[in-house]
N, C-alpha and C. Protein backbone atom coordinates (compact mmCIF):
# COMPACT_ATOMS: atom_id res chain seq x y z
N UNK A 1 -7.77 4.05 -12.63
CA UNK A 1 -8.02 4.15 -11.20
C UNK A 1 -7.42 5.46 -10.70
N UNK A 2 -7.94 6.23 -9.82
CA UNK A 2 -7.85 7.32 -9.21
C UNK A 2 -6.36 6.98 -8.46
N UNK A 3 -5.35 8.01 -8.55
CA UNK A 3 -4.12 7.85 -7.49
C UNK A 3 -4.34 7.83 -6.51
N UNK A 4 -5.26 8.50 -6.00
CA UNK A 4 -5.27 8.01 -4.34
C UNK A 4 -6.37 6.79 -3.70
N UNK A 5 -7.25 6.19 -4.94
CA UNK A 5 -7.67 5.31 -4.58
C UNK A 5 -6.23 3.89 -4.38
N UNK A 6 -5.19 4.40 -5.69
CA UNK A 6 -4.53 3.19 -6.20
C UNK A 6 -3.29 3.19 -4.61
N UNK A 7 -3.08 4.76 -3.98
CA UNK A 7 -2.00 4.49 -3.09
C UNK A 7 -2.61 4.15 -1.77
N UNK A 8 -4.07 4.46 -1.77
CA UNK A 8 -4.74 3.45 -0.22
C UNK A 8 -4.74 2.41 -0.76
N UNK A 9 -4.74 1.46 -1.73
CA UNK A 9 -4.49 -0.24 -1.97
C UNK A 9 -3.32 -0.76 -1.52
N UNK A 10 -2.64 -0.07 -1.90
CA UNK A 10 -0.84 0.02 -1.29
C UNK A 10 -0.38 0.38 -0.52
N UNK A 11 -1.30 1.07 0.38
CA UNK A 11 -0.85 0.94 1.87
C UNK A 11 -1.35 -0.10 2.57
N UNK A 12 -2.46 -0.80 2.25
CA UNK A 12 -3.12 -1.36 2.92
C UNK A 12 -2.67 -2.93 2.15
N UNK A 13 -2.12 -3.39 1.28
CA UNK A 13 -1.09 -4.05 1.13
C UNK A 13 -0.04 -4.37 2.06
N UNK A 14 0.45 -3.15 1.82
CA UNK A 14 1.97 -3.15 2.35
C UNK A 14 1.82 -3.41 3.78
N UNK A 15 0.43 -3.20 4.51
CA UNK A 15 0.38 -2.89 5.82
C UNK A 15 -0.03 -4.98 6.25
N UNK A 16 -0.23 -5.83 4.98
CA UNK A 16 -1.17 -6.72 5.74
C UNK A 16 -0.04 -7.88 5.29
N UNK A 17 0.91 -7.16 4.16
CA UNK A 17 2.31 -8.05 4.03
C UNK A 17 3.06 -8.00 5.30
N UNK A 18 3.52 -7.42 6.04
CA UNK A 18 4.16 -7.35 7.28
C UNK A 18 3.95 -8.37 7.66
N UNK A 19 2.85 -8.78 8.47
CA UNK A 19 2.49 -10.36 9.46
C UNK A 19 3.19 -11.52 8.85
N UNK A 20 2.68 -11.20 7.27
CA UNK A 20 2.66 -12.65 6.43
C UNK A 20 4.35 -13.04 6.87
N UNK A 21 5.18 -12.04 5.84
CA UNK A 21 6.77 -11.93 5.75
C UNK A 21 7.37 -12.31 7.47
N UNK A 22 6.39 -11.70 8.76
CA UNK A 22 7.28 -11.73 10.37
C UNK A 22 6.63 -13.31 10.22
N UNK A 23 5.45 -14.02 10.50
CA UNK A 23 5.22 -15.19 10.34
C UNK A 23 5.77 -16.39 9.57
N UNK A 24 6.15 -16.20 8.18
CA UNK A 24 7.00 -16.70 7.15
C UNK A 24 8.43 -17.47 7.70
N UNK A 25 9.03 -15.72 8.28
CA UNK A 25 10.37 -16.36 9.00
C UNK A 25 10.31 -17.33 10.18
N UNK A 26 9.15 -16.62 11.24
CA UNK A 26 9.25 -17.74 12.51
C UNK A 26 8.94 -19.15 12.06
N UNK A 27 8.02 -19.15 11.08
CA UNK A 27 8.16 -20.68 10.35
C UNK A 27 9.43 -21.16 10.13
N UNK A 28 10.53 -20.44 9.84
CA UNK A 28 11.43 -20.99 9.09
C UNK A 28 11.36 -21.32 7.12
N UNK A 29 10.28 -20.60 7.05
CA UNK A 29 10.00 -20.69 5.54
C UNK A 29 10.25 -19.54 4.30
N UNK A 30 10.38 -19.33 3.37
CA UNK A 30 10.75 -18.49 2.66
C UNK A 30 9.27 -17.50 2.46
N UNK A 31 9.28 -16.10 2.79
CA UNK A 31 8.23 -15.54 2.53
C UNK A 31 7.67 -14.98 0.96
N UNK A 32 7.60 -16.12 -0.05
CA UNK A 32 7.81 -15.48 -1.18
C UNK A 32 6.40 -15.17 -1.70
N UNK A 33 5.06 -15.61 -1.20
CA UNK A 33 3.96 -14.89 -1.35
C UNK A 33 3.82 -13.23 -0.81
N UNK A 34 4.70 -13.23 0.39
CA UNK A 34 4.46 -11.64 1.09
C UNK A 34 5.40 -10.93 0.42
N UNK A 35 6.42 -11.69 -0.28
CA UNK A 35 7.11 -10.48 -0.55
C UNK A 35 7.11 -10.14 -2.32
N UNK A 36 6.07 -10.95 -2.58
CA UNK A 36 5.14 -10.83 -4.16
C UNK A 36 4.30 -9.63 -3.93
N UNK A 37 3.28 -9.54 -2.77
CA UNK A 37 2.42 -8.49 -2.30
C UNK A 37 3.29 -7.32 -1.92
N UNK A 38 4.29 -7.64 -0.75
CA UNK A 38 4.94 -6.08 -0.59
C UNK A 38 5.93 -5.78 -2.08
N UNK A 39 6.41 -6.10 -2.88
CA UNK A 39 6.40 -5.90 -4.20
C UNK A 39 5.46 -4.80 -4.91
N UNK A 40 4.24 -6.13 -5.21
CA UNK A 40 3.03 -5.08 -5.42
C UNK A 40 2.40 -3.53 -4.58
N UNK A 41 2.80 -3.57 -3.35
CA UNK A 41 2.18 -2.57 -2.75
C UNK A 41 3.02 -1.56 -3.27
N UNK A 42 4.46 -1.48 -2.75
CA UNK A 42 5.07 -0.44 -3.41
C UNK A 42 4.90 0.18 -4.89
N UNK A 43 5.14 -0.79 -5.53
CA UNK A 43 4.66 -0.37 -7.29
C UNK A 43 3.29 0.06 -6.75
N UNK A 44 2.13 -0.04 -6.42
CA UNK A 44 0.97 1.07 -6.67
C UNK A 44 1.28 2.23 -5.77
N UNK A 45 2.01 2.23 -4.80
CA UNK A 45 2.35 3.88 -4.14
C UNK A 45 2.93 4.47 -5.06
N UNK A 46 4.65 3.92 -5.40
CA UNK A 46 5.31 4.84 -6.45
C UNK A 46 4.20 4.92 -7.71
N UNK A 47 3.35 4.10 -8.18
CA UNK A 47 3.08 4.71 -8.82
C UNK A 47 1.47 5.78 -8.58
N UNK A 48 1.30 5.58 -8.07
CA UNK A 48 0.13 6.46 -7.12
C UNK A 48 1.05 8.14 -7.14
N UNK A 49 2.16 7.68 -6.64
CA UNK A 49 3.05 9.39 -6.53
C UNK A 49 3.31 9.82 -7.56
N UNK A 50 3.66 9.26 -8.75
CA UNK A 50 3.99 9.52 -10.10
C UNK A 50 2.87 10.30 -10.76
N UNK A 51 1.74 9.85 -10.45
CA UNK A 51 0.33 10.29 -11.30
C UNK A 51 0.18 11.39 -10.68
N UNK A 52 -0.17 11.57 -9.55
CA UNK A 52 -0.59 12.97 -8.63
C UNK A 52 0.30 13.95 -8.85
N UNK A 53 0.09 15.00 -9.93
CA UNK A 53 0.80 15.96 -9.85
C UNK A 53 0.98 16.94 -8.38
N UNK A 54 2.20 16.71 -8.20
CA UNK A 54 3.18 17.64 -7.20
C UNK A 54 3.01 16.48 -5.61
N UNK A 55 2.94 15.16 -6.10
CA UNK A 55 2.99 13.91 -5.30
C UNK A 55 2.09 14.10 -4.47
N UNK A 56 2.74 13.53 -3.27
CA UNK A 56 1.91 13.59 -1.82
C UNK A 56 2.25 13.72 -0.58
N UNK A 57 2.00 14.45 0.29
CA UNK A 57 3.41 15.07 1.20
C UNK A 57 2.55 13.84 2.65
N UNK A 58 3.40 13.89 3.67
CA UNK A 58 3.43 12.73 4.67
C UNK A 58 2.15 13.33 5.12
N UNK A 59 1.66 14.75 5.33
CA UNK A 59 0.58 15.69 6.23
C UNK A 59 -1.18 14.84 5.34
N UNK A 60 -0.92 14.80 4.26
CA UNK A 60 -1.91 14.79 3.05
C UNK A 60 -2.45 13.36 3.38
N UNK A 61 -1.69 12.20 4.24
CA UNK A 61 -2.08 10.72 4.01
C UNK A 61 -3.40 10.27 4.88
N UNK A 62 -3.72 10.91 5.75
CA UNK A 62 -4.95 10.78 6.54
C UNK A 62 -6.01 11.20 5.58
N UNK A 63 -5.90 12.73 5.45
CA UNK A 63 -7.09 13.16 4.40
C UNK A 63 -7.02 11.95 3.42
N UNK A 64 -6.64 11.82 2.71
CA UNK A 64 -6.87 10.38 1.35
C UNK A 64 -7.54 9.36 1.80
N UNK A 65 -6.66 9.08 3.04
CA UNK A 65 -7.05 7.99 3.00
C UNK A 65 -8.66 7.84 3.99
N UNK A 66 -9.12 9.02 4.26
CA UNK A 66 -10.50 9.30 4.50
C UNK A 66 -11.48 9.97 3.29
N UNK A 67 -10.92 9.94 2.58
CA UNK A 67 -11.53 10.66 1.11
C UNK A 67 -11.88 8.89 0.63
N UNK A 68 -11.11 8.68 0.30
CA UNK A 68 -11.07 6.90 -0.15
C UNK A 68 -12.17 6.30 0.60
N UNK A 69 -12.31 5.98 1.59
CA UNK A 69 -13.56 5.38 2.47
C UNK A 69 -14.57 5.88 2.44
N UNK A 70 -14.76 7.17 2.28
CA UNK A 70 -15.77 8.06 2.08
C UNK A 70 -16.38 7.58 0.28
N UNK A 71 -15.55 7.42 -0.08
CA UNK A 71 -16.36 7.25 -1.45
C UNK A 71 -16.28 5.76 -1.78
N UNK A 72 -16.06 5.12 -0.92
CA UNK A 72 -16.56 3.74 -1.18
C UNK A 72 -18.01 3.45 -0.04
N UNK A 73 -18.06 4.26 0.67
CA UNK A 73 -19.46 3.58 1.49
C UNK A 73 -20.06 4.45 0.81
């Protein structure tokens, strides 16, 4: 898988674990499905940054992540 396909999965992870983990607590319940996923999200960023030689700077994350959509429609 392409690194910047693999670090838009992992943002968009990391972005849909949030609710689960703030919902989890107001339950009063342990969030251990969201925090299996935010787990996972991070491991595909770090490793998304690892692959991309000379990483990915904070300016670069829009372009990707419009490169990414672009080549899925």
């Amino acid at each position: 898988m392409d690194p910047d396909t693999t670090l838009v999965v992992g943002m968009v992870l990391a972005v849909l674990a949030i609710p689960a983990i703030v919902s989890a607590f107001s339950d009063g319940r342990a969030p251990r499905v969201a925090a299996m996923v935010a787990i996972l999200a991070g491991g595909l960023m770090v490793y998304a940054i690892q692959q991309k030689e000379g990483g990915y700077r904070f300016g670069d994350l829009p372009s990707v992540v419009y490169r990414v959509i672009g080549d899925l429609i």
